[in-house]
Every structure is written in structure tokens, then in C-alpha cells.
PDB file of N, CA and C in Angstrom:
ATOM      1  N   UNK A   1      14.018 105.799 265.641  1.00  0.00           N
ATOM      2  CA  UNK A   1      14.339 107.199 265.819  1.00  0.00           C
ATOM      3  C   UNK A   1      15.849 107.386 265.731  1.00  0.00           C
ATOM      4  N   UNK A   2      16.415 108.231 264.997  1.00  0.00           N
ATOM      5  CA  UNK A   2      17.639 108.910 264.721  1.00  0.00           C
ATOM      6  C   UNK A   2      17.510 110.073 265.439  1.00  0.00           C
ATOM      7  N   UNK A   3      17.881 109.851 266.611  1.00  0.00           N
ATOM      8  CA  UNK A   3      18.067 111.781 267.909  1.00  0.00           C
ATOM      9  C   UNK A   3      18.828 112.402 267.076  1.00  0.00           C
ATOM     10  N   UNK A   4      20.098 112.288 267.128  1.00  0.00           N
ATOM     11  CA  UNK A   4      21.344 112.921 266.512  1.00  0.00           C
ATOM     12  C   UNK A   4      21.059 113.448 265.259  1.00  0.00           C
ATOM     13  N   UNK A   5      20.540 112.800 264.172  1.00  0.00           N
ATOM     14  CA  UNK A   5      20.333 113.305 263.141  1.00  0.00           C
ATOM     15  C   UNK A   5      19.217 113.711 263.030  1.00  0.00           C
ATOM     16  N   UNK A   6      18.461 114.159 264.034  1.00  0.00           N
ATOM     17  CA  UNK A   6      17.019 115.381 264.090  1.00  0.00           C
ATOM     18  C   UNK A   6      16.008 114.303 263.211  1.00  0.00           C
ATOM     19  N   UNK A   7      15.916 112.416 263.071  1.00  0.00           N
ATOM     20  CA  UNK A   7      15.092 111.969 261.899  1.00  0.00           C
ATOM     21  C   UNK A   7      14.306 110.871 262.677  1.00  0.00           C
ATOM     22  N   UNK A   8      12.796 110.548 262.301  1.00  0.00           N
ATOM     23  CA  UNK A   8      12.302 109.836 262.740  1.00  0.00           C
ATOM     24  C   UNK A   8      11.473 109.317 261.694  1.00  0.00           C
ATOM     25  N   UNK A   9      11.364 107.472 262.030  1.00  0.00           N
ATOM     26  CA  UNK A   9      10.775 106.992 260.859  1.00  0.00           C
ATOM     27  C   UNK A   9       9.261 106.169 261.309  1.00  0.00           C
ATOM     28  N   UNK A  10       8.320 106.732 260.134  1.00  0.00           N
ATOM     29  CA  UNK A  10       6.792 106.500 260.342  1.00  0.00           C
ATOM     30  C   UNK A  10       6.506 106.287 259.023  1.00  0.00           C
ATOM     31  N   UNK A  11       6.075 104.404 259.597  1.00  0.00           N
ATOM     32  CA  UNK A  11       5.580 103.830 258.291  1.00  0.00           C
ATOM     33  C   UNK A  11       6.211 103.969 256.969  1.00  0.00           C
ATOM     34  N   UNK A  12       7.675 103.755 257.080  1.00  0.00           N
ATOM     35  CA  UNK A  12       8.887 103.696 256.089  1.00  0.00           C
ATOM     36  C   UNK A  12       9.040 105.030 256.013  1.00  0.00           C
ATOM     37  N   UNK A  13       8.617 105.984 256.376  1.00  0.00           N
ATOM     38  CA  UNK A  13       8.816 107.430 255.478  1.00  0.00           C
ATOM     39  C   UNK A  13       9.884 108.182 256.441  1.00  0.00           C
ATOM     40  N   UNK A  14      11.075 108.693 256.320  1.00  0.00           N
ATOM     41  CA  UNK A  14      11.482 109.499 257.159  1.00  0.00           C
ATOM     42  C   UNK A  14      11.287 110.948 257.415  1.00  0.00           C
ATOM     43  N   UNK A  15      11.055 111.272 258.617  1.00  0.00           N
ATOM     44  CA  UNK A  15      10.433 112.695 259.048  1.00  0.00           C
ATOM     45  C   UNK A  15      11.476 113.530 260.013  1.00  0.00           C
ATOM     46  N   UNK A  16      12.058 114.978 259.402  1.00  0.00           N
ATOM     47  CA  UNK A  16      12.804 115.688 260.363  1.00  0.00           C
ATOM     48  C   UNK A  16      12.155 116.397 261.618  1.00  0.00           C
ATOM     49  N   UNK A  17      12.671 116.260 262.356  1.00  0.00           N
ATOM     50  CA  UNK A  17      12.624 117.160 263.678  1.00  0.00           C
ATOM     51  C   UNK A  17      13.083 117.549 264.639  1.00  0.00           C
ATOM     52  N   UNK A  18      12.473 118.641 265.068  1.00  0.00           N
ATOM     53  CA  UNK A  18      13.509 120.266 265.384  1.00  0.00           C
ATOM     54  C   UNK A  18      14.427 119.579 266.188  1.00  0.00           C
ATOM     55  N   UNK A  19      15.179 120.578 266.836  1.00  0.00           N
ATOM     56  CA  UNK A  19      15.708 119.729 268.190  1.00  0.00           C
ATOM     57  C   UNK A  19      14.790 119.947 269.402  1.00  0.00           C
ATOM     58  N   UNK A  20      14.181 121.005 269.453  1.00  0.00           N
ATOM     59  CA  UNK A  20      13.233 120.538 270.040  1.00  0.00           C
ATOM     60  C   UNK A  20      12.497 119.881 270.513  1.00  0.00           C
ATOM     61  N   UNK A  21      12.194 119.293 269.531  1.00  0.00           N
ATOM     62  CA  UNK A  21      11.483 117.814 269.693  1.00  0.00           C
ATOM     63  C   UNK A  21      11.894 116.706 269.805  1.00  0.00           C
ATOM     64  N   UNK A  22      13.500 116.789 269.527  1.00  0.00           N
ATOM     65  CA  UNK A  22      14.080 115.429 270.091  1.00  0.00           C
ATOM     66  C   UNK A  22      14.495 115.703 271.342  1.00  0.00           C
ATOM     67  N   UNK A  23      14.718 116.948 271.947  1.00  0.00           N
ATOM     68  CA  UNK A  23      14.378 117.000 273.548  1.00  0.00           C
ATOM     69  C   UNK A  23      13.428 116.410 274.020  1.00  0.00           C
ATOM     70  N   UNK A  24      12.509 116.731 273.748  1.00  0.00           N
ATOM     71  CA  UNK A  24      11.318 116.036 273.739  1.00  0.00           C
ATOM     72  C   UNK A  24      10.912 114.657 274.198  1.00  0.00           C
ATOM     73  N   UNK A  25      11.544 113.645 272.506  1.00  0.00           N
ATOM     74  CA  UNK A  25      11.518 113.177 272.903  1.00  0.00           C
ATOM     75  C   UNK A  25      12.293 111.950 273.407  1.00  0.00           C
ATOM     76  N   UNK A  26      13.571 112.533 273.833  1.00  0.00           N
ATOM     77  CA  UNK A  26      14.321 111.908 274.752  1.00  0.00           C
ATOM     78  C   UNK A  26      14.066 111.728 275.979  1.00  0.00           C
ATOM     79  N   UNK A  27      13.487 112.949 276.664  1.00  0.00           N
ATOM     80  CA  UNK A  27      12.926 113.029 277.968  1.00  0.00           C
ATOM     81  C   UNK A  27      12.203 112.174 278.426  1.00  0.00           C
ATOM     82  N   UNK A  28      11.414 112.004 277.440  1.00  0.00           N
ATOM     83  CA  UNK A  28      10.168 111.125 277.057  1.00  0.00           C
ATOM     84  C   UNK A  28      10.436 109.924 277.139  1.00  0.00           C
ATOM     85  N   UNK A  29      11.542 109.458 276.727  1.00  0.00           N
ATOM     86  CA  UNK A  29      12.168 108.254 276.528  1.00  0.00           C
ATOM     87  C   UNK A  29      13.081 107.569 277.182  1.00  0.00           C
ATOM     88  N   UNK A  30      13.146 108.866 278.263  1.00  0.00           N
ATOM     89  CA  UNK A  30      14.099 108.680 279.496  1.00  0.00           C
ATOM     90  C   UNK A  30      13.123 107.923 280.624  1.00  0.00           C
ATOM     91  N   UNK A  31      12.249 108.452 280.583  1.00  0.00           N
ATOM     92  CA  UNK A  31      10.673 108.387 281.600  1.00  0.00           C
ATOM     93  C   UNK A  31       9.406 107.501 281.216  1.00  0.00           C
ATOM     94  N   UNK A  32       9.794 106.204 280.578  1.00  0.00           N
ATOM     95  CA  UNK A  32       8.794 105.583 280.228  1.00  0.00           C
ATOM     96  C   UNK A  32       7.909 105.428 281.129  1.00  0.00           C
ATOM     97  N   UNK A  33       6.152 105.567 280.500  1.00  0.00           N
ATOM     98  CA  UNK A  33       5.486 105.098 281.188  1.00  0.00           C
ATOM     99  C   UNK A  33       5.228 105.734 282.962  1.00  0.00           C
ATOM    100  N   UNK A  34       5.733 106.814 282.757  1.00  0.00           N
ATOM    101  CA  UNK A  34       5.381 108.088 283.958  1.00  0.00           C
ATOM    102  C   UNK A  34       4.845 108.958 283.686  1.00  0.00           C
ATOM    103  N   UNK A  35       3.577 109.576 284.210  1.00  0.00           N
ATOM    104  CA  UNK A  35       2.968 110.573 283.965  1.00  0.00           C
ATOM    105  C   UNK A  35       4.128 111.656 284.303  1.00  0.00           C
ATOM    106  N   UNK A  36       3.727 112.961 283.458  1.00  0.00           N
ATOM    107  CA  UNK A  36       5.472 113.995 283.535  1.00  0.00           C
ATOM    108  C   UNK A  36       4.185 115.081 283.292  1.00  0.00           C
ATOM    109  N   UNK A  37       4.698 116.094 284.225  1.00  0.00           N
ATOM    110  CA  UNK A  37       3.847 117.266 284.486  1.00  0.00           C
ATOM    111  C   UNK A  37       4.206 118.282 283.461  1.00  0.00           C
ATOM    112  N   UNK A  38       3.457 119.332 282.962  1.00  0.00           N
ATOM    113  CA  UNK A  38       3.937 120.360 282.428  1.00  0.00           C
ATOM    114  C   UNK A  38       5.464 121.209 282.791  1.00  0.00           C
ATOM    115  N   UNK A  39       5.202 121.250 284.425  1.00  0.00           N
ATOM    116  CA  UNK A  39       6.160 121.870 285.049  1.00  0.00           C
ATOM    117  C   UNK A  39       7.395 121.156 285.172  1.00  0.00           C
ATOM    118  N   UNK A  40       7.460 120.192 284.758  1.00  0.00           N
ATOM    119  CA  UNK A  40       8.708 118.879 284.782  1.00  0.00           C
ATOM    120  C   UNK A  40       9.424 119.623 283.544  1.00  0.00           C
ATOM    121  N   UNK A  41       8.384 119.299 282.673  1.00  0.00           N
ATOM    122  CA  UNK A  41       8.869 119.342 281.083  1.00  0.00           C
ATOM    123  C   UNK A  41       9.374 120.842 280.614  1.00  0.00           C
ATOM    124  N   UNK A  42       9.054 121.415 281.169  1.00  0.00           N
ATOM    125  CA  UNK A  42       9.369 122.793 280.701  1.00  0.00           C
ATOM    126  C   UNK A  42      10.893 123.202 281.812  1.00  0.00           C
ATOM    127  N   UNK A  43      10.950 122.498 283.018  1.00  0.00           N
ATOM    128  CA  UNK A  43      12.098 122.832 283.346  1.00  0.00           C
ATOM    129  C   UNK A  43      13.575 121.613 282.802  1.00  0.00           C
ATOM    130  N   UNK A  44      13.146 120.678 282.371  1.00  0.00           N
ATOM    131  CA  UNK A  44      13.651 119.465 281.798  1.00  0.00           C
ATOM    132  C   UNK A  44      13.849 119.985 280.406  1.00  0.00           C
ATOM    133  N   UNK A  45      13.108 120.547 279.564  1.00  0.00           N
ATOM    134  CA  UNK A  45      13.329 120.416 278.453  1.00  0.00           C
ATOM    135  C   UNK A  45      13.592 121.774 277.754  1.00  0.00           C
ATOM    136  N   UNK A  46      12.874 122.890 278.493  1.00  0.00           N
ATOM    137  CA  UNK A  46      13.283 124.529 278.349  1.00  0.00           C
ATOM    138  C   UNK A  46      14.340 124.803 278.931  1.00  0.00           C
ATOM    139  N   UNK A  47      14.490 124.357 280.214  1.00  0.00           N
ATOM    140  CA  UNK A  47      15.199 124.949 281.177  1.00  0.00           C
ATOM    141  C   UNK A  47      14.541 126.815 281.481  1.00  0.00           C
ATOM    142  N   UNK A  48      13.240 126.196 281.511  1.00  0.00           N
ATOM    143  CA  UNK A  48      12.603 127.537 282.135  1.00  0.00           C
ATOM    144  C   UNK A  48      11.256 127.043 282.460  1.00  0.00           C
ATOM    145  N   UNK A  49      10.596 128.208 283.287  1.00  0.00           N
ATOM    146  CA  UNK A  49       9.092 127.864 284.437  1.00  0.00           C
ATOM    147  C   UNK A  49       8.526 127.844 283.270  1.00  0.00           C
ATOM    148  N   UNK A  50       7.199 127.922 283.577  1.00  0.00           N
ATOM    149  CA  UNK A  50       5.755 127.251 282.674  1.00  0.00           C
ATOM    150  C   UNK A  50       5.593 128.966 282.437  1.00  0.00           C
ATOM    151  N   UNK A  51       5.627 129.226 283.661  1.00  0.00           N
ATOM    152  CA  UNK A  51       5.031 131.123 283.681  1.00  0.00           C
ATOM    153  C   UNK A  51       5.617 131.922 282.813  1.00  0.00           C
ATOM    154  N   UNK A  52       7.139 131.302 282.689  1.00  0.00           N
ATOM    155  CA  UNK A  52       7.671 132.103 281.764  1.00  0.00           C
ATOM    156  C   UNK A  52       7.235 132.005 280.239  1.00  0.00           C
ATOM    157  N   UNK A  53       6.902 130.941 279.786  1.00  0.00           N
ATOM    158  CA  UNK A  53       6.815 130.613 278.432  1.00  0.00           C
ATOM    159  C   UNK A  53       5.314 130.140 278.336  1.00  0.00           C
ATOM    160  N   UNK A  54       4.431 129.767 279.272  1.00  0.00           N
ATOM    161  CA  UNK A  54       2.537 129.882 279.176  1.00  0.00           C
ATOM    162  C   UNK A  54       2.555 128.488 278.269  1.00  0.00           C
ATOM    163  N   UNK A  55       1.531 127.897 279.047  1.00  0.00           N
ATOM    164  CA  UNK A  55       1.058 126.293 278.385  1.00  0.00           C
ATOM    165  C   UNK A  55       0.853 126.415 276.690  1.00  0.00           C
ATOM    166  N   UNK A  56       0.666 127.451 276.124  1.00  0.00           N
ATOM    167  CA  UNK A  56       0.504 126.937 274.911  1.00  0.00           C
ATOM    168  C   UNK A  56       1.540 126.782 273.921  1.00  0.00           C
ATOM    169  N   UNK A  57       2.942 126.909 274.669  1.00  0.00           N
ATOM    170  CA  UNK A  57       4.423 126.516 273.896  1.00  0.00           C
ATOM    171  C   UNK A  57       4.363 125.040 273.753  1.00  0.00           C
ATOM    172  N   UNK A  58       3.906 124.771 274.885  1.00  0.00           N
ATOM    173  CA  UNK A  58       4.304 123.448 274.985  1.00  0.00           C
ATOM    174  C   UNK A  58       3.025 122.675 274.300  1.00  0.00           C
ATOM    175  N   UNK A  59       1.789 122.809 274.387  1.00  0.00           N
ATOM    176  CA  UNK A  59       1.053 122.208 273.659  1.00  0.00           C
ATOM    177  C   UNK A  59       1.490 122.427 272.073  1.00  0.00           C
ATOM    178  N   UNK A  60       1.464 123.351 271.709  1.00  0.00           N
ATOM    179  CA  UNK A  60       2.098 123.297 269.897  1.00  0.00           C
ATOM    180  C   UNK A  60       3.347 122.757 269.609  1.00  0.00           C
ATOM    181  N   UNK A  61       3.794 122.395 270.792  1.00  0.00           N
ATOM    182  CA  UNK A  61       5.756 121.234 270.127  1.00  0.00           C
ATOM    183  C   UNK A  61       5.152 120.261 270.461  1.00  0.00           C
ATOM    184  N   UNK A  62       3.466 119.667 271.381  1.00  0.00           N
ATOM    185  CA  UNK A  62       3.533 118.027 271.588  1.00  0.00           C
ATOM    186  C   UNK A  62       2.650 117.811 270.444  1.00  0.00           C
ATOM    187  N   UNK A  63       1.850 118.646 269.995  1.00  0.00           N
ATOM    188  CA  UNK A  63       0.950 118.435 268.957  1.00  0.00           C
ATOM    189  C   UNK A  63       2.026 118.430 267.430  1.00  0.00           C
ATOM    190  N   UNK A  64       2.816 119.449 267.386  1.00  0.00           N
ATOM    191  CA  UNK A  64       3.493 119.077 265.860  1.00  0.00           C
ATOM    192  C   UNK A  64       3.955 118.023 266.141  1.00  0.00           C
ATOM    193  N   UNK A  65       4.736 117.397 266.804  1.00  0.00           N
ATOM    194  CA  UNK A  65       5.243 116.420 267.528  1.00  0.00           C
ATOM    195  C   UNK A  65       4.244 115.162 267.213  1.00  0.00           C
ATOM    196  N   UNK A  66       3.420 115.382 267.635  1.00  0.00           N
ATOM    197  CA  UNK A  66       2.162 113.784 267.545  1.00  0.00           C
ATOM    198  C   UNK A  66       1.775 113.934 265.798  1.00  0.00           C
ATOM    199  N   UNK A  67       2.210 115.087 265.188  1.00  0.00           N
ATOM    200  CA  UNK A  67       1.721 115.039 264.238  1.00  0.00           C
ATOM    201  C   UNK A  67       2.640 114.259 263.214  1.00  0.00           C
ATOM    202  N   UNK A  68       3.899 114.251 263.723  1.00  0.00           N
ATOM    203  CA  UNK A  68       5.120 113.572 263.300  1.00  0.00           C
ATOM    204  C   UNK A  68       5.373 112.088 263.467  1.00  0.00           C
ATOM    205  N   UNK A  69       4.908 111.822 264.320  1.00  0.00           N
ATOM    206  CA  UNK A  69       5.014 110.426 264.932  1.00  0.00           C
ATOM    207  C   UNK A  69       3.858 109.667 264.889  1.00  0.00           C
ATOM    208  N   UNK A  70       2.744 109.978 265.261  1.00  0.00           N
ATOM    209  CA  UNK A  70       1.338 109.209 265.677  1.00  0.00           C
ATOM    210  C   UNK A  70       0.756 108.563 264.780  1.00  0.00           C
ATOM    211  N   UNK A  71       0.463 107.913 264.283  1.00  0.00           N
ATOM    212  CA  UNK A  71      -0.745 107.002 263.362  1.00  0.00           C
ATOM    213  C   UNK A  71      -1.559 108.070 262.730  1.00  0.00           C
ATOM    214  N   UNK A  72      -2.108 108.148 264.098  1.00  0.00           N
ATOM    215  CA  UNK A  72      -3.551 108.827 264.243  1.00  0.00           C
ATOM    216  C   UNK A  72      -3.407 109.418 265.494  1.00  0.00           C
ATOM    217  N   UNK A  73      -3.286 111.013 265.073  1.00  0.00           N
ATOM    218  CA  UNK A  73      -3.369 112.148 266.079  1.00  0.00           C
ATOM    219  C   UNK A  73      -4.592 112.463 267.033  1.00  0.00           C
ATOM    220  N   UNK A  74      -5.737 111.950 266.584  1.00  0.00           N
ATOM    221  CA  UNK A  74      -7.140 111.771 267.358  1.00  0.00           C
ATOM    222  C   UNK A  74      -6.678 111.247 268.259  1.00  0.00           C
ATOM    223  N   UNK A  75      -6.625 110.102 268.081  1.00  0.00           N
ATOM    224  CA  UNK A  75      -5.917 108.978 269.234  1.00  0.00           C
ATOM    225  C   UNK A  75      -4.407 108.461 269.520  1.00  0.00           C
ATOM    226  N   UNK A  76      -3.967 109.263 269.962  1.00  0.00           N
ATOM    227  CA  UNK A  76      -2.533 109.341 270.558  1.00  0.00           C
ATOM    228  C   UNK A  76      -2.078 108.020 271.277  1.00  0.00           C
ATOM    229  N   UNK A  77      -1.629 107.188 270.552  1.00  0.00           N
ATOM    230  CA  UNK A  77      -0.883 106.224 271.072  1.00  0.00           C
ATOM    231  C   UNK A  77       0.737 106.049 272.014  1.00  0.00           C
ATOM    232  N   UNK A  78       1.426 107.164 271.383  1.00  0.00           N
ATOM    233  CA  UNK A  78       2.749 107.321 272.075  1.00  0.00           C
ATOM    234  C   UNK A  78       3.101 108.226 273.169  1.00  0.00           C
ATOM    235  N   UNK A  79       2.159 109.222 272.974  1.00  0.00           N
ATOM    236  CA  UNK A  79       2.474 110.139 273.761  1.00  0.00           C
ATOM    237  C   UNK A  79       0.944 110.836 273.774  1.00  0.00           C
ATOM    238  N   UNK A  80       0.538 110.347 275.211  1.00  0.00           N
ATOM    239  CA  UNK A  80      -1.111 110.322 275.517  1.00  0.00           C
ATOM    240  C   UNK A  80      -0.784 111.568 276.677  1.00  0.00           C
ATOM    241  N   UNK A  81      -1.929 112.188 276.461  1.00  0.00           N
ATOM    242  CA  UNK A  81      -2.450 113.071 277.717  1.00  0.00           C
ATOM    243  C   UNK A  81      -2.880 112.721 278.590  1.00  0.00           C
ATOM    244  N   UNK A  82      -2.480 113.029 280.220  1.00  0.00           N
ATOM    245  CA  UNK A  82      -3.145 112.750 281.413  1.00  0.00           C
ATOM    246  C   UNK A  82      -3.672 114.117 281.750  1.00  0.00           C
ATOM    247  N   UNK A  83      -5.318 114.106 281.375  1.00  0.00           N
ATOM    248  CA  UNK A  83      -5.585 115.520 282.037  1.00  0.00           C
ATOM    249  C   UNK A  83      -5.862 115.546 283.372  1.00  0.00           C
ATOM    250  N   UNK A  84      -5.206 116.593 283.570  1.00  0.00           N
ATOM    251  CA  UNK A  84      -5.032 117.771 284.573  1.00  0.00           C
ATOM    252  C   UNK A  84      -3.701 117.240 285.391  1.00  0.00           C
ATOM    253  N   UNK A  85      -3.274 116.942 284.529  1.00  0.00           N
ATOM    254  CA  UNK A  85      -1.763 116.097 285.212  1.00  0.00           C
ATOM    255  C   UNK A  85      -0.566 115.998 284.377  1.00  0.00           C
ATOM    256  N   UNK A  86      -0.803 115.857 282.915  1.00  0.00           N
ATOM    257  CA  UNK A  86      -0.012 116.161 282.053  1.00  0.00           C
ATOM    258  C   UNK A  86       0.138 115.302 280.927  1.00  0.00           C
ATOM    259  N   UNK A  87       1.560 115.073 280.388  1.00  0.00           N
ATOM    260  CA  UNK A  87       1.580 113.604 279.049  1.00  0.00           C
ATOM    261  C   UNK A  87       2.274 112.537 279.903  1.00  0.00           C
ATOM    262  N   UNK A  88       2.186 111.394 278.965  1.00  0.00           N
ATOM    263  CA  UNK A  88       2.298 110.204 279.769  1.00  0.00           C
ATOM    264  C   UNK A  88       3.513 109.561 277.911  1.00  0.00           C
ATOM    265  N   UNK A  89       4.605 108.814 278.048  1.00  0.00           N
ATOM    266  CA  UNK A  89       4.881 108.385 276.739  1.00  0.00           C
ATOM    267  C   UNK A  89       5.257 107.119 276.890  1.00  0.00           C
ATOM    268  N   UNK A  90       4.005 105.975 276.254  1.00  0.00           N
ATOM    269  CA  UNK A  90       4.038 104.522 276.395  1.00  0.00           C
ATOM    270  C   UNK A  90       4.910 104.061 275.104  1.00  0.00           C
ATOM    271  N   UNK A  91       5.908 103.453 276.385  1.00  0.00           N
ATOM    272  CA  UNK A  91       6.921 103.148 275.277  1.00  0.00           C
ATOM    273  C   UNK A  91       6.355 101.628 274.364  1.00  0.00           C
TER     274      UNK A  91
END
């Protein structure tokens, strides 16, 4: 992963992304291997409540996101869901 230069590489190919998503997933990368709540991430990585911006912001930046990174988006290897608790990112 290239943070700085918004680039990440999957299976030789290089892939841009937002900054967003390298908020993402820095946070992510700050916190190995800890389950991280919605409400973590949105004040960590928005710098705003969940209420303000409603769970489905954040599900469409982890999903383009897995769509960028993952093998196989079925099965999420890097950045897995803990339901009813949140994502989890095995480093």
C-alpha cells in the first residue's frame, strides 16, 4: 500500500483510492486485529457521530473498499465483519 499516493497494489495491478479510504485504511492499520465499532470509525475517521451521517456511508466506503483490495469480496479476508459489533482488519 502507497497511503500518500492514494495507491494500492492487488495481484500486480495498481488500484487508486479516495482518501477516504486510506483513512480507512490506516485506522485499520493502526488497530490490528481489534474489533472497531461503527461508532469508533465514524468518529476516527469522519470526525462525526454515526447519527449524523447513518450506517449506510460507511457500509458503501468498506464495500468499495473490499472491492479494491479483497480477492474475493464474498469472503472478506482483510477486513471481515463482526456482526452486531462491527469490522475487524486481520493484518
Amino acid at each position: 500500500m502507497d497511503i500518500p499516493a492514494l495507491k494500492v497494489k492487488r495481484d500486480g495491478k495498481v488500484i487508486e483510492i479516495s482518501k477516504r479510504e486510506a483513512a480507512i485504511i490506516q485506522f485499520f492499520a493502526a488497530n490490528p486485529n481489534r474489533v472497531i465499532g461503527r461508532e469508533e470509525l465514524y468518529k476516527e475517521v469522519w470526525d462525526e457521530t454515526m447519527t449524523e451521517l447513518g450506517t449506510r456511508t460507511m457500509d458503501m466506503h468498506i464495500a468499495k473498499l473490499r472491492s479494491k483490495i479483497e480477492p474475493d469480496t464474498a469472503e472478506p479476508k482483510i477486513i471481515k465483519t463482526v456482526r452486531g459489533a462491527g469490522y475487524k482488519y486481520e493484518a
